[in-house]
C-alpha atoms as a PDB file:
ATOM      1  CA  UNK A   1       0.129   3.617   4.219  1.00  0.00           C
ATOM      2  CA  UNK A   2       2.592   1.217   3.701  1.00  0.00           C
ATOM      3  CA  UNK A   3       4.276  -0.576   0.472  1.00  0.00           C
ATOM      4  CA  UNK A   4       2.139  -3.495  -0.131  1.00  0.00           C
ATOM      5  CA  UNK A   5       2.048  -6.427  -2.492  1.00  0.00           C
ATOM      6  CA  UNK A   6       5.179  -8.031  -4.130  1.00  0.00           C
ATOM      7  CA  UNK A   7       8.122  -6.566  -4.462  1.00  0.00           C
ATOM      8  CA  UNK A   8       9.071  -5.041  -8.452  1.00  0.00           C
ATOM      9  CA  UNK A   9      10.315  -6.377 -10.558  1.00  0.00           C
ATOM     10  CA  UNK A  10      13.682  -4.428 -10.973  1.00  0.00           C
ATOM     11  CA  UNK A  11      14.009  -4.379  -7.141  1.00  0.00           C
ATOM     12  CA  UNK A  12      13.339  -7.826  -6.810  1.00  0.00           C
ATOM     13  CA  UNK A  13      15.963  -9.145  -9.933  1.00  0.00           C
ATOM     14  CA  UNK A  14      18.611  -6.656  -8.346  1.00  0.00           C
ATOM     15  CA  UNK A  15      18.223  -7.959  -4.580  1.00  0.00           C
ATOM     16  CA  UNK A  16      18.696 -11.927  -6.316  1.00  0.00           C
ATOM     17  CA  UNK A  17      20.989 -10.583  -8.962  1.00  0.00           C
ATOM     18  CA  UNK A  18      23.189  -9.049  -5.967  1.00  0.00           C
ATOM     19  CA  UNK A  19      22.907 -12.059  -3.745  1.00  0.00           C
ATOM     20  CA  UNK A  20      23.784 -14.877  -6.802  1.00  0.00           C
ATOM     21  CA  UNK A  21      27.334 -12.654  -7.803  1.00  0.00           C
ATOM     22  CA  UNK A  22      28.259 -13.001  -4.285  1.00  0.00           C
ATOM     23  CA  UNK A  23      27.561 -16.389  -3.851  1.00  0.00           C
ATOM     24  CA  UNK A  24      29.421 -17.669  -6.476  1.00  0.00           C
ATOM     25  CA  UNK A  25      32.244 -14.970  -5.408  1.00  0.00           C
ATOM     26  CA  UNK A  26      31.977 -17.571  -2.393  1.00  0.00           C
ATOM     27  CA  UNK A  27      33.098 -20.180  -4.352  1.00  0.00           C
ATOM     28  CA  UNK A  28      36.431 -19.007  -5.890  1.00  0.00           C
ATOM     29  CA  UNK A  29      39.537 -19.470  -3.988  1.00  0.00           C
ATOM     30  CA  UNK A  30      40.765 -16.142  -2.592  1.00  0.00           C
ATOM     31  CA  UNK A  31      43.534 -15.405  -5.437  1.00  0.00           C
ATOM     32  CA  UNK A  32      40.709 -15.693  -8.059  1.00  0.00           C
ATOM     33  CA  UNK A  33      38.683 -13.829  -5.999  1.00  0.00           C
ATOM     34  CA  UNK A  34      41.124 -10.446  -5.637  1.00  0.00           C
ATOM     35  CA  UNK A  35      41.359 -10.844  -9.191  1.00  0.00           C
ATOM     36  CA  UNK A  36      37.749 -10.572  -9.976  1.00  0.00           C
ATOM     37  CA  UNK A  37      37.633  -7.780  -7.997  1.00  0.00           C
ATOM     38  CA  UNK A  38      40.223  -5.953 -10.259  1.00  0.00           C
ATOM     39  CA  UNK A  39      38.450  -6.433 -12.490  1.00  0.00           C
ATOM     40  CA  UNK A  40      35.026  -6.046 -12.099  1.00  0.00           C
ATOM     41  CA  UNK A  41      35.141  -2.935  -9.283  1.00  0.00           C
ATOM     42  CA  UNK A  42      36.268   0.641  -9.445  1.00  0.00           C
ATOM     43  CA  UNK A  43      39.891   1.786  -8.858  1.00  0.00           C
ATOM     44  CA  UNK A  44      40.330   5.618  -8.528  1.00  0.00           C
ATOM     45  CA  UNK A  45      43.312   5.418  -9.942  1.00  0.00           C
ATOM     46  CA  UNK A  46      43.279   3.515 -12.764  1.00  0.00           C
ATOM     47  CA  UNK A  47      40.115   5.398 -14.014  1.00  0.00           C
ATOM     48  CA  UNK A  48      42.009   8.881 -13.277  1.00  0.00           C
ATOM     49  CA  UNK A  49      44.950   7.357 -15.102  1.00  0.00           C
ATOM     50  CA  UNK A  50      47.444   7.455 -12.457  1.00  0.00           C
ATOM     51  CA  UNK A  51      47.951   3.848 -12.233  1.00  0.00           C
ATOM     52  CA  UNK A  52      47.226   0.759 -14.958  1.00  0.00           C
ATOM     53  CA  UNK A  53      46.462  -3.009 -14.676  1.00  0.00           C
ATOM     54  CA  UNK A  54      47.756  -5.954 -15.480  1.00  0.00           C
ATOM     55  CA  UNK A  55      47.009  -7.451 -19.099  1.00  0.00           C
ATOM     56  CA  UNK A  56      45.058  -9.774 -17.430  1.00  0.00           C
ATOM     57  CA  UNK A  57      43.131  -8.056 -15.743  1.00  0.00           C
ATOM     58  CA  UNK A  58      41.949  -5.009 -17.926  1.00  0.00           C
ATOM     59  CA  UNK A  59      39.226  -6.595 -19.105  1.00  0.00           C
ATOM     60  CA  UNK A  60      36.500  -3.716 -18.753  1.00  0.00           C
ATOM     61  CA  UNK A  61      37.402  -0.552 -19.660  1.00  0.00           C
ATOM     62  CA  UNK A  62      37.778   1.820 -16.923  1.00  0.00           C
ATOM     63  CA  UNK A  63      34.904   4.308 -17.111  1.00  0.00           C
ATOM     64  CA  UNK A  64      32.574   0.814 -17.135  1.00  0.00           C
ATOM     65  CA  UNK A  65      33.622  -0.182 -13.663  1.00  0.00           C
ATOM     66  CA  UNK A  66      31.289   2.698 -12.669  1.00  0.00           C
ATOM     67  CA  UNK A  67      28.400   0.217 -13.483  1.00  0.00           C
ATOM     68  CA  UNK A  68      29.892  -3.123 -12.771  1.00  0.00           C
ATOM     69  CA  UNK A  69      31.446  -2.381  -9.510  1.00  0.00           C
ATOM     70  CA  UNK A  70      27.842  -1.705  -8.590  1.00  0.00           C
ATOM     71  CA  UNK A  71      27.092  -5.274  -8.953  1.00  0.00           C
ATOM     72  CA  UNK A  72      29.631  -6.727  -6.446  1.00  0.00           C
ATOM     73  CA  UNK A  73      29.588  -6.658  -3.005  1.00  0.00           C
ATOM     74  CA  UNK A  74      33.006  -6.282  -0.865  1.00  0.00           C
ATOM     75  CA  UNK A  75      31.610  -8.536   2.271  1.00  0.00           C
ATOM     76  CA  UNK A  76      28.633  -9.527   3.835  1.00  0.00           C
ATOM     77  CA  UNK A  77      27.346  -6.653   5.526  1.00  0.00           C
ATOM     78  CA  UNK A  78      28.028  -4.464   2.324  1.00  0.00           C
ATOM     79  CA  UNK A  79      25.851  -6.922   0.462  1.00  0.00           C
ATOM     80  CA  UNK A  80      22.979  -7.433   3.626  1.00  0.00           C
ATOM     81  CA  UNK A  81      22.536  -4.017   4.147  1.00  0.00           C
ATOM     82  CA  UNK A  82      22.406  -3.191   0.118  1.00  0.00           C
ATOM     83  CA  UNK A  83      19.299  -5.846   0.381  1.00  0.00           C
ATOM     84  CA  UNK A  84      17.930  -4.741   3.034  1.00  0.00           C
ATOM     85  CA  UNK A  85      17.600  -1.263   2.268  1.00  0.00           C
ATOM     86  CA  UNK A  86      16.821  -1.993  -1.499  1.00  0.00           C
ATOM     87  CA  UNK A  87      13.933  -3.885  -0.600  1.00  0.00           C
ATOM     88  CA  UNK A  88      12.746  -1.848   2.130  1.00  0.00           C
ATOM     89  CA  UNK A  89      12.588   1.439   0.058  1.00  0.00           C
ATOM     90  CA  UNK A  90      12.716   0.439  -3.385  1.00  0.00           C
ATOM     91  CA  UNK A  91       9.234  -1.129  -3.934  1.00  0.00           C
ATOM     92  CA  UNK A  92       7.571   2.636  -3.696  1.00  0.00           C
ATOM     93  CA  UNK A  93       9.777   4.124  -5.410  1.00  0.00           C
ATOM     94  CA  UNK A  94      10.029   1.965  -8.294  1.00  0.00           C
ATOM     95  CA  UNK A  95       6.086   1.781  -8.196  1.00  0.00           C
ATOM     96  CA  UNK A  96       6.298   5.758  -8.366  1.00  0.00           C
ATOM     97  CA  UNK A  97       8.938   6.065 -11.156  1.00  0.00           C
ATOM     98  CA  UNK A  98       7.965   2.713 -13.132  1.00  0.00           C
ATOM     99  CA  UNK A  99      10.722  -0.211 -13.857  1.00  0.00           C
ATOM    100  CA  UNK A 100      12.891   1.350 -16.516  1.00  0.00           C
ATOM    101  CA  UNK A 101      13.190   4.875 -15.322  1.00  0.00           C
ATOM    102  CA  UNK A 102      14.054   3.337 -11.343  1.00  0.00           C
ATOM    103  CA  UNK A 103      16.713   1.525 -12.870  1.00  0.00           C
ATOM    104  CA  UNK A 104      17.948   4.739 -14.797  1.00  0.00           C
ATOM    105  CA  UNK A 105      17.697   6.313 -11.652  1.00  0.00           C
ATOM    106  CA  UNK A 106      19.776   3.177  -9.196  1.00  0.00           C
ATOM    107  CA  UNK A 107      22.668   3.514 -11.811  1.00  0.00           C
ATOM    108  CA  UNK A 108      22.662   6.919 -12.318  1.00  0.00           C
ATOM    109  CA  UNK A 109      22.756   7.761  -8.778  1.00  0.00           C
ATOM    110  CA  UNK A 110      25.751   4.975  -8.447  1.00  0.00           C
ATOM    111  CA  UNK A 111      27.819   6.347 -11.161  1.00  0.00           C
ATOM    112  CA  UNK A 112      27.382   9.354  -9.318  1.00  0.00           C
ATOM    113  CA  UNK A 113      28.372   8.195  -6.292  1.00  0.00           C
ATOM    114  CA  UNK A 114      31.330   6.751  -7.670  1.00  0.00           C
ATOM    115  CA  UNK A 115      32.831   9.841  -9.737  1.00  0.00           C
ATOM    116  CA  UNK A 116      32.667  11.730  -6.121  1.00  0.00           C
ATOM    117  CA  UNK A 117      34.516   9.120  -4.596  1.00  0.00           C
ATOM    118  CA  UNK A 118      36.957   8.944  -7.278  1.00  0.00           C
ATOM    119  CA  UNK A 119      37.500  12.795  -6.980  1.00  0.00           C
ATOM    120  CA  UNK A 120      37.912  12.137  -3.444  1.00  0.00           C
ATOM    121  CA  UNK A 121      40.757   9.921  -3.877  1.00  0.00           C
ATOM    122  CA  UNK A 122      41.877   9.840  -6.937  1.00  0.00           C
ATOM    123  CA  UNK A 123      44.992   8.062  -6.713  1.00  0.00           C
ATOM    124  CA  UNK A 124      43.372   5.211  -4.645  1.00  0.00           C
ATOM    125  CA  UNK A 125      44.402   1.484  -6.005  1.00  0.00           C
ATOM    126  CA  UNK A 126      42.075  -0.544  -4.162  1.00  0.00           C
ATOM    127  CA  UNK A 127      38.777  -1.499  -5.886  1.00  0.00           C
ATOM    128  CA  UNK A 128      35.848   0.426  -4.575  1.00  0.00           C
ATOM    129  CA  UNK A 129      32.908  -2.365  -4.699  1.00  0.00           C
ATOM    130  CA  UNK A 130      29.105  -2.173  -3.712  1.00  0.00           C
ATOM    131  CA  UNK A 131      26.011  -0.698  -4.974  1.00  0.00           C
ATOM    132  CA  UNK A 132      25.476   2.316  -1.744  1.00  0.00           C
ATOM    133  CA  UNK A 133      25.839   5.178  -3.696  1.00  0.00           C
ATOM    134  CA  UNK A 134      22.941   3.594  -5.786  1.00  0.00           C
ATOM    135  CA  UNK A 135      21.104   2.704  -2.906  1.00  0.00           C
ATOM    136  CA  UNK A 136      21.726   5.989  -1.390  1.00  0.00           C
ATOM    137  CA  UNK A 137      19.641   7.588  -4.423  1.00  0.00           C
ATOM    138  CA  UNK A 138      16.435   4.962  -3.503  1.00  0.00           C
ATOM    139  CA  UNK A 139      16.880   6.380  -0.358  1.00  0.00           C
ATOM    140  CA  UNK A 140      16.674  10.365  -1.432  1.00  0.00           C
ATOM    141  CA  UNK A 141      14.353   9.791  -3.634  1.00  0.00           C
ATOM    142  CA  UNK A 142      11.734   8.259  -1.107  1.00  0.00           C
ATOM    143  CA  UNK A 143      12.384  11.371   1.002  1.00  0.00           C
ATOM    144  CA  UNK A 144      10.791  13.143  -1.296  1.00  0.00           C
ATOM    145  CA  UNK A 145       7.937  11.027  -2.117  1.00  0.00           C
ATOM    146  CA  UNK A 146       6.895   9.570   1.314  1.00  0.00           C
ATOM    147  CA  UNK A 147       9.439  11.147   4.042  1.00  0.00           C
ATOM    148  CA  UNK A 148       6.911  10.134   7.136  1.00  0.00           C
ATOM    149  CA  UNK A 149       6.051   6.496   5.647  1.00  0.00           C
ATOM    150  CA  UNK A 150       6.695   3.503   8.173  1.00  0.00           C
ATOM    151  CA  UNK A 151       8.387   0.423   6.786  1.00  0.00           C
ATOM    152  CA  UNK A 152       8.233  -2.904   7.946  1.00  0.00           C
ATOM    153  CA  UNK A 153      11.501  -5.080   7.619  1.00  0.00           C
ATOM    154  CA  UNK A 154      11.537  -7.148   4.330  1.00  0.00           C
ATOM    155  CA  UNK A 155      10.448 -10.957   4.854  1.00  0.00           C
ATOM    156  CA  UNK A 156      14.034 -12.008   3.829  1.00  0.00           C
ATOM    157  CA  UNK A 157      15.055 -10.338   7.441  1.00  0.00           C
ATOM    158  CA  UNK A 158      12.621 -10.759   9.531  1.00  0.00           C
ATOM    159  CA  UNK A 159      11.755 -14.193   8.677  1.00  0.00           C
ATOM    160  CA  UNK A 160       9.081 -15.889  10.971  1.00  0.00           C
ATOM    161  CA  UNK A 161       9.014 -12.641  13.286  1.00  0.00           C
ATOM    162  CA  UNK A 162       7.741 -10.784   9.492  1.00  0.00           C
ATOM    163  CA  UNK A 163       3.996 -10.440  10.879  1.00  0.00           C
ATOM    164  CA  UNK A 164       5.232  -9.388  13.772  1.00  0.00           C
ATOM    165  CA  UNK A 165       8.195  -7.193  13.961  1.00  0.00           C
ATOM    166  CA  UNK A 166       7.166  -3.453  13.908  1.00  0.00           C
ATOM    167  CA  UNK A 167       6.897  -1.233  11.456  1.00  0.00           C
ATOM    168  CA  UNK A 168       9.599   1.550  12.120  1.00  0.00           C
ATOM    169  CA  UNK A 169       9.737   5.434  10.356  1.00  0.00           C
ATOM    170  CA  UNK A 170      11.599   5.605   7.194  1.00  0.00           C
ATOM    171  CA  UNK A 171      13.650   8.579   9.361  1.00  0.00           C
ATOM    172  CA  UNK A 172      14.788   5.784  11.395  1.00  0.00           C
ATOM    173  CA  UNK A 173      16.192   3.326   8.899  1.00  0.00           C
ATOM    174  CA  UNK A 174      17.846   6.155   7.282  1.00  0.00           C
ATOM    175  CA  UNK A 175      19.674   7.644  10.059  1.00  0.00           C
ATOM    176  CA  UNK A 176      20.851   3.924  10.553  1.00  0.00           C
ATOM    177  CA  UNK A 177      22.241   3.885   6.988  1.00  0.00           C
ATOM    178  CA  UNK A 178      24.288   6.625   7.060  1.00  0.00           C
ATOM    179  CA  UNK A 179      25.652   5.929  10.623  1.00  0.00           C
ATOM    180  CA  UNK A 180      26.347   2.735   9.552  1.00  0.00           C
ATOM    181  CA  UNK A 181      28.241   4.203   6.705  1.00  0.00           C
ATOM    182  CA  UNK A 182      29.768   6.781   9.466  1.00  0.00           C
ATOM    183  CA  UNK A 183      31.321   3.672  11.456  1.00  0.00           C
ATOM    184  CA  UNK A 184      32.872   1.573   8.634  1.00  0.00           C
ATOM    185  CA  UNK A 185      34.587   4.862   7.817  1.00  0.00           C
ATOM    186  CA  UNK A 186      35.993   5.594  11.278  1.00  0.00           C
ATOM    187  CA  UNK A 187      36.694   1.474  11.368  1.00  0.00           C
ATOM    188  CA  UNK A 188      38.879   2.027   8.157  1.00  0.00           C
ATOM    189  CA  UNK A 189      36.724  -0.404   6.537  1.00  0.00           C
ATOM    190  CA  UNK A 190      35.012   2.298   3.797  1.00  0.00           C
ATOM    191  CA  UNK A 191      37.601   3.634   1.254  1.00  0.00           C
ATOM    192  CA  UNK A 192      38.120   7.463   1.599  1.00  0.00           C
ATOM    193  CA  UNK A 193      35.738   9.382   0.597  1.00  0.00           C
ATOM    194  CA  UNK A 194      33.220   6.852   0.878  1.00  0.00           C
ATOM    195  CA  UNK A 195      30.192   8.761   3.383  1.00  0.00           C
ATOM    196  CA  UNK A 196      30.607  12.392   0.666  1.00  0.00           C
ATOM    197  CA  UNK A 197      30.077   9.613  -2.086  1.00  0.00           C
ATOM    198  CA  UNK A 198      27.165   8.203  -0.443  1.00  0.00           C
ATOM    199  CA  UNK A 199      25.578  11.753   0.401  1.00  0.00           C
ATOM    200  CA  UNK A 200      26.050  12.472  -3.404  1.00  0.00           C
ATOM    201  CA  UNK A 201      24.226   9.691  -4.173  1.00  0.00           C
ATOM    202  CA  UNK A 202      21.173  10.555  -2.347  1.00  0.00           C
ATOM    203  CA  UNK A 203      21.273  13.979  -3.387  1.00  0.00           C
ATOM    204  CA  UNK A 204      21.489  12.799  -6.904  1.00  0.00           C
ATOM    205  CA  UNK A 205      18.148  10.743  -5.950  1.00  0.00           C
ATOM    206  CA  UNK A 206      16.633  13.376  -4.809  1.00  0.00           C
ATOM    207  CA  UNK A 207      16.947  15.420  -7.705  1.00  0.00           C
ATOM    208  CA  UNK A 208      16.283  12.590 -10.044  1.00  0.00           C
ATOM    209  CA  UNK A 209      12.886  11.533  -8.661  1.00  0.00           C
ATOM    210  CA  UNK A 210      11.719  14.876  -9.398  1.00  0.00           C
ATOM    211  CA  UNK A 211      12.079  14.144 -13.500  1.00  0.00           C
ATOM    212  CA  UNK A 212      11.238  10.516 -13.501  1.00  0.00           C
ATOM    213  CA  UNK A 213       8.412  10.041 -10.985  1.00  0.00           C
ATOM    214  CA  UNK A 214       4.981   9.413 -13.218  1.00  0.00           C
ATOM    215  CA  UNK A 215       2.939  12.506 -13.115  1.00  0.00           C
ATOM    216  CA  UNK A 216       0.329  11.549 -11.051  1.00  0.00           C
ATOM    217  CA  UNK A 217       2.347  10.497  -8.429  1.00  0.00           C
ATOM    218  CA  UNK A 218       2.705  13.118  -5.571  1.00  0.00           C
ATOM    219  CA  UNK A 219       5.413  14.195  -3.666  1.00  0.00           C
ATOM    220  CA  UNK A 220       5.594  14.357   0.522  1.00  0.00           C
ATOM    221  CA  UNK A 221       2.737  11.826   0.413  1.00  0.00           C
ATOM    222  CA  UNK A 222       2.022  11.706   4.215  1.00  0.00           C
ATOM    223  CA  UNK A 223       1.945   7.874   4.290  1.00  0.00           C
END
Protein backbone atom coordinates (compact mmCIF):
# COMPACT_ATOMS: atom_id res chain seq x y z
CA UNK A 1 0.00 0.00 0.00
CA UNK A 2 1.03 3.27 -0.58
CA UNK A 3 0.50 6.85 1.25
CA UNK A 4 -2.57 8.18 -0.26
CA UNK A 5 -4.63 11.32 -0.04
CA UNK A 6 -3.22 14.83 0.84
CA UNK A 7 -0.36 15.40 2.39
CA UNK A 8 -0.65 16.47 6.62
CA UNK A 9 -0.93 19.00 7.75
CA UNK A 10 2.42 19.47 9.71
CA UNK A 11 4.28 17.96 6.70
CA UNK A 12 2.64 20.03 4.36
CA UNK A 13 3.12 23.70 6.52
CA UNK A 14 6.87 22.53 7.07
CA UNK A 15 7.62 21.68 3.23
CA UNK A 16 5.93 25.62 2.43
CA UNK A 17 7.25 26.94 5.69
CA UNK A 18 10.87 25.65 4.49
CA UNK A 19 10.48 26.78 0.93
CA UNK A 20 8.99 30.64 1.92
CA UNK A 21 12.35 31.24 4.54
CA UNK A 22 14.45 30.47 1.64
CA UNK A 23 12.85 32.44 -0.75
CA UNK A 24 12.90 35.47 0.92
CA UNK A 25 16.66 34.46 2.03
CA UNK A 26 16.76 34.96 -1.93
CA UNK A 27 15.99 38.32 -1.67
CA UNK A 28 18.59 39.82 0.75
CA UNK A 29 21.82 40.95 -0.57
CA UNK A 30 24.59 38.51 0.39
CA UNK A 31 26.02 40.61 3.53
CA UNK A 32 22.47 40.50 5.05
CA UNK A 33 22.25 37.19 4.14
CA UNK A 34 25.64 35.78 6.16
CA UNK A 35 24.25 37.72 8.83
CA UNK A 36 20.98 36.00 9.07
CA UNK A 37 22.66 33.02 9.05
CA UNK A 38 24.56 33.96 12.32
CA UNK A 39 21.99 34.36 13.57
CA UNK A 40 19.40 32.15 12.95
CA UNK A 41 21.73 28.69 12.48
CA UNK A 42 23.87 26.68 14.83
CA UNK A 43 27.56 27.45 15.57
CA UNK A 44 29.40 24.69 17.56
CA UNK A 45 31.27 26.98 19.04
CA UNK A 46 29.43 29.59 20.22
CA UNK A 47 26.91 27.10 21.82
CA UNK A 48 30.02 25.17 23.51
CA UNK A 49 31.23 28.60 24.56
CA UNK A 50 34.44 28.68 22.86
CA UNK A 51 33.70 31.52 20.70
CA UNK A 52 30.90 34.61 21.02
CA UNK A 53 29.05 36.89 18.52
CA UNK A 54 28.79 40.08 17.68
CA UNK A 55 26.16 42.36 19.62
CA UNK A 56 24.38 42.37 16.65
CA UNK A 57 24.04 39.38 15.98
CA UNK A 58 23.22 37.44 19.30
CA UNK A 59 19.89 37.72 18.93
CA UNK A 60 18.74 34.03 19.87
CA UNK A 61 20.24 32.54 22.55
CA UNK A 62 22.50 29.80 21.76
CA UNK A 63 20.87 26.55 22.90
CA UNK A 64 17.67 27.95 20.56
CA UNK A 65 19.63 27.74 17.35
CA UNK A 66 19.07 23.98 17.84
CA UNK A 67 15.43 24.68 16.64
CA UNK A 68 15.82 27.62 14.38
CA UNK A 69 18.72 26.47 12.42
CA UNK A 70 16.29 23.72 11.51
CA UNK A 71 14.26 26.14 9.65
CA UNK A 72 16.92 27.45 7.18
CA UNK A 73 18.31 25.90 4.44
CA UNK A 74 22.20 26.46 3.46
CA UNK A 75 21.51 26.07 -0.57
CA UNK A 76 19.29 24.60 -2.85
CA UNK A 77 19.90 21.08 -2.77
CA UNK A 78 19.93 21.18 1.17
CA UNK A 79 16.48 22.68 0.93
CA UNK A 80 15.17 20.22 -2.35
CA UNK A 81 16.20 17.24 -0.89
CA UNK A 82 14.74 18.29 2.81
CA UNK A 83 11.30 18.54 0.61
CA UNK A 84 11.61 15.88 -1.11
CA UNK A 85 12.23 13.46 1.45
CA UNK A 86 9.78 15.21 3.95
CA UNK A 87 7.05 14.74 1.70
CA UNK A 88 7.88 11.45 0.48
CA UNK A 89 8.05 9.82 4.01
CA UNK A 90 6.40 12.10 6.23
CA UNK A 91 2.69 11.71 5.25
CA UNK A 92 2.70 7.96 6.95
CA UNK A 93 4.39 8.73 9.52
CA UNK A 94 2.67 11.69 10.65
CA UNK A 95 -0.68 9.76 9.86
CA UNK A 96 0.82 6.99 12.31
CA UNK A 97 2.01 9.32 15.14
CA UNK A 98 -0.79 12.15 14.66
CA UNK A 99 0.22 16.05 13.99
CA UNK A 100 1.51 17.15 17.36
CA UNK A 101 3.48 14.18 18.46
CA UNK A 102 5.30 14.06 14.51
CA UNK A 103 6.28 17.43 15.11
CA UNK A 104 7.66 16.50 18.69
CA UNK A 105 9.28 13.86 17.02
CA UNK A 106 10.94 16.20 13.56
CA UNK A 107 12.43 18.56 16.30
CA UNK A 108 13.41 16.25 18.66
CA UNK A 109 15.23 14.16 16.30
CA UNK A 110 16.92 17.62 14.90
CA UNK A 111 18.03 18.84 18.19
CA UNK A 112 19.47 15.59 18.35
CA UNK A 113 21.13 15.66 15.40
CA UNK A 114 22.56 18.85 16.14
CA UNK A 115 24.06 18.21 19.80
CA UNK A 116 26.06 15.18 17.94
CA UNK A 117 27.33 17.41 15.50
CA UNK A 118 28.23 19.95 17.94
CA UNK A 119 30.16 17.24 19.98
CA UNK A 120 31.72 16.43 16.82
CA UNK A 121 33.17 19.72 16.34
CA UNK A 122 32.83 21.67 18.93
CA UNK A 123 34.93 24.50 18.21
CA UNK A 124 33.41 24.89 14.66
CA UNK A 125 32.42 28.77 13.78
CA UNK A 126 30.50 28.29 10.78
CA UNK A 127 26.69 28.04 11.12
CA UNK A 128 25.42 24.54 10.72
CA UNK A 129 21.92 25.15 8.77
CA UNK A 130 19.18 22.62 7.51
CA UNK A 131 16.57 20.48 8.89
CA UNK A 132 18.49 16.58 7.93
CA UNK A 133 19.00 15.48 11.20
CA UNK A 134 15.15 16.06 11.53
CA UNK A 135 14.46 14.54 8.42
CA UNK A 136 16.76 11.77 9.18
CA UNK A 137 14.32 10.81 12.22
CA UNK A 138 11.07 10.71 9.48
CA UNK A 139 13.23 8.54 7.83
CA UNK A 140 14.01 5.94 10.94
CA UNK A 141 10.95 6.11 12.03
CA UNK A 142 9.24 4.82 8.72
CA UNK A 143 11.73 1.94 8.90
CA UNK A 144 10.07 0.79 11.52
CA UNK A 145 6.59 1.24 10.54
CA UNK A 146 6.60 0.31 6.78
CA UNK A 147 10.41 -0.72 5.87
CA UNK A 148 9.19 -2.59 2.41
CA UNK A 149 6.58 0.30 1.40
CA UNK A 150 7.11 1.77 -2.25
CA UNK A 151 6.90 5.52 -2.63
CA UNK A 152 6.08 7.41 -5.50
CA UNK A 153 7.94 10.85 -5.98
CA UNK A 154 5.90 13.82 -4.51
CA UNK A 155 3.87 15.86 -7.27
CA UNK A 156 6.11 18.92 -6.50
CA UNK A 157 9.03 16.66 -8.30
CA UNK A 158 7.68 14.82 -10.60
CA UNK A 159 5.40 17.29 -12.01
CA UNK A 160 3.49 16.19 -15.23
CA UNK A 161 5.51 12.75 -15.25
CA UNK A 162 3.54 12.34 -11.32
CA UNK A 163 1.07 9.56 -12.82
CA UNK A 164 3.66 8.18 -14.36
CA UNK A 165 7.00 8.00 -12.80
CA UNK A 166 7.42 4.71 -10.78
CA UNK A 167 6.97 3.98 -7.57
CA UNK A 168 10.49 3.02 -6.10
CA UNK A 169 11.24 0.97 -2.44
CA UNK A 170 11.58 3.16 0.49
CA UNK A 171 15.24 1.08 0.76
CA UNK A 172 16.05 2.86 -2.30
CA UNK A 173 15.36 6.48 -1.48
CA UNK A 174 17.08 5.93 1.69
CA UNK A 175 20.28 4.57 0.58
CA UNK A 176 20.17 7.73 -1.76
CA UNK A 177 19.87 10.00 1.30
CA UNK A 178 22.59 8.99 3.12
CA UNK A 179 24.95 8.68 0.06
CA UNK A 180 23.98 11.87 -0.80
CA UNK A 181 24.93 12.98 2.63
CA UNK A 182 28.24 10.67 2.11
CA UNK A 183 29.28 12.92 -1.03
CA UNK A 184 28.70 16.49 0.28
CA UNK A 185 30.97 15.28 3.08
CA UNK A 186 33.82 13.98 0.92
CA UNK A 187 33.01 17.36 -1.40
CA UNK A 188 33.73 19.45 1.84
CA UNK A 189 30.41 20.84 1.42
CA UNK A 190 28.79 19.13 4.92
CA UNK A 191 30.40 20.56 8.12
CA UNK A 192 32.32 17.84 10.12
CA UNK A 193 30.57 15.62 11.66
CA UNK A 194 27.68 16.08 9.60
CA UNK A 195 26.81 12.03 8.21
CA UNK A 196 27.32 10.71 12.54
CA UNK A 197 24.78 13.68 13.09
CA UNK A 198 22.50 12.52 10.51
CA UNK A 199 22.75 8.71 11.62
CA UNK A 200 21.85 10.05 15.17
CA UNK A 201 19.02 11.51 13.92
CA UNK A 202 17.49 8.51 12.48
CA UNK A 203 18.35 6.47 15.29
CA UNK A 204 16.69 8.96 17.48
CA UNK A 205 13.54 8.36 15.02
CA UNK A 206 13.65 5.13 15.38
CA UNK A 207 13.44 5.02 18.93
CA UNK A 208 10.94 7.78 19.09
CA UNK A 209 8.27 6.22 16.86
CA UNK A 210 8.15 3.46 19.18
CA UNK A 211 6.53 5.95 22.13
CA UNK A 212 4.55 8.21 19.92
CA UNK A 213 3.03 6.02 17.19
CA UNK A 214 -1.00 5.68 18.11
CA UNK A 215 -1.60 2.29 19.48
CA UNK A 216 -3.29 0.77 16.87
CA UNK A 217 -0.89 1.46 14.47
CA UNK A 218 1.50 -1.52 13.72
CA UNK A 219 4.94 -1.74 13.21
CA UNK A 220 6.85 -3.57 9.96
CA UNK A 221 3.52 -3.12 8.16
CA UNK A 222 4.42 -5.03 4.92
CA UNK A 223 3.05 -2.25 2.65
Amino acid sequence: MRARGPLPQVTLALSVGWIWIHLWQSTLDATVAERAQHVLGLIPAVLTGRATLAAELAIVAPPWTLLTSQLVHADMLDLGSAVFYVCAFGGRVERALGALRFAVLLFVCGICAGLVQVVAAPALVVPILGASGAVSGVLGAHVLLAPRARLRFPPLFAGPLAGVVPALPAAVLLAAWFALAWVRGQLGVNAPGAFLALAAGFLCGMILVLFLKRRAVPLFAGC
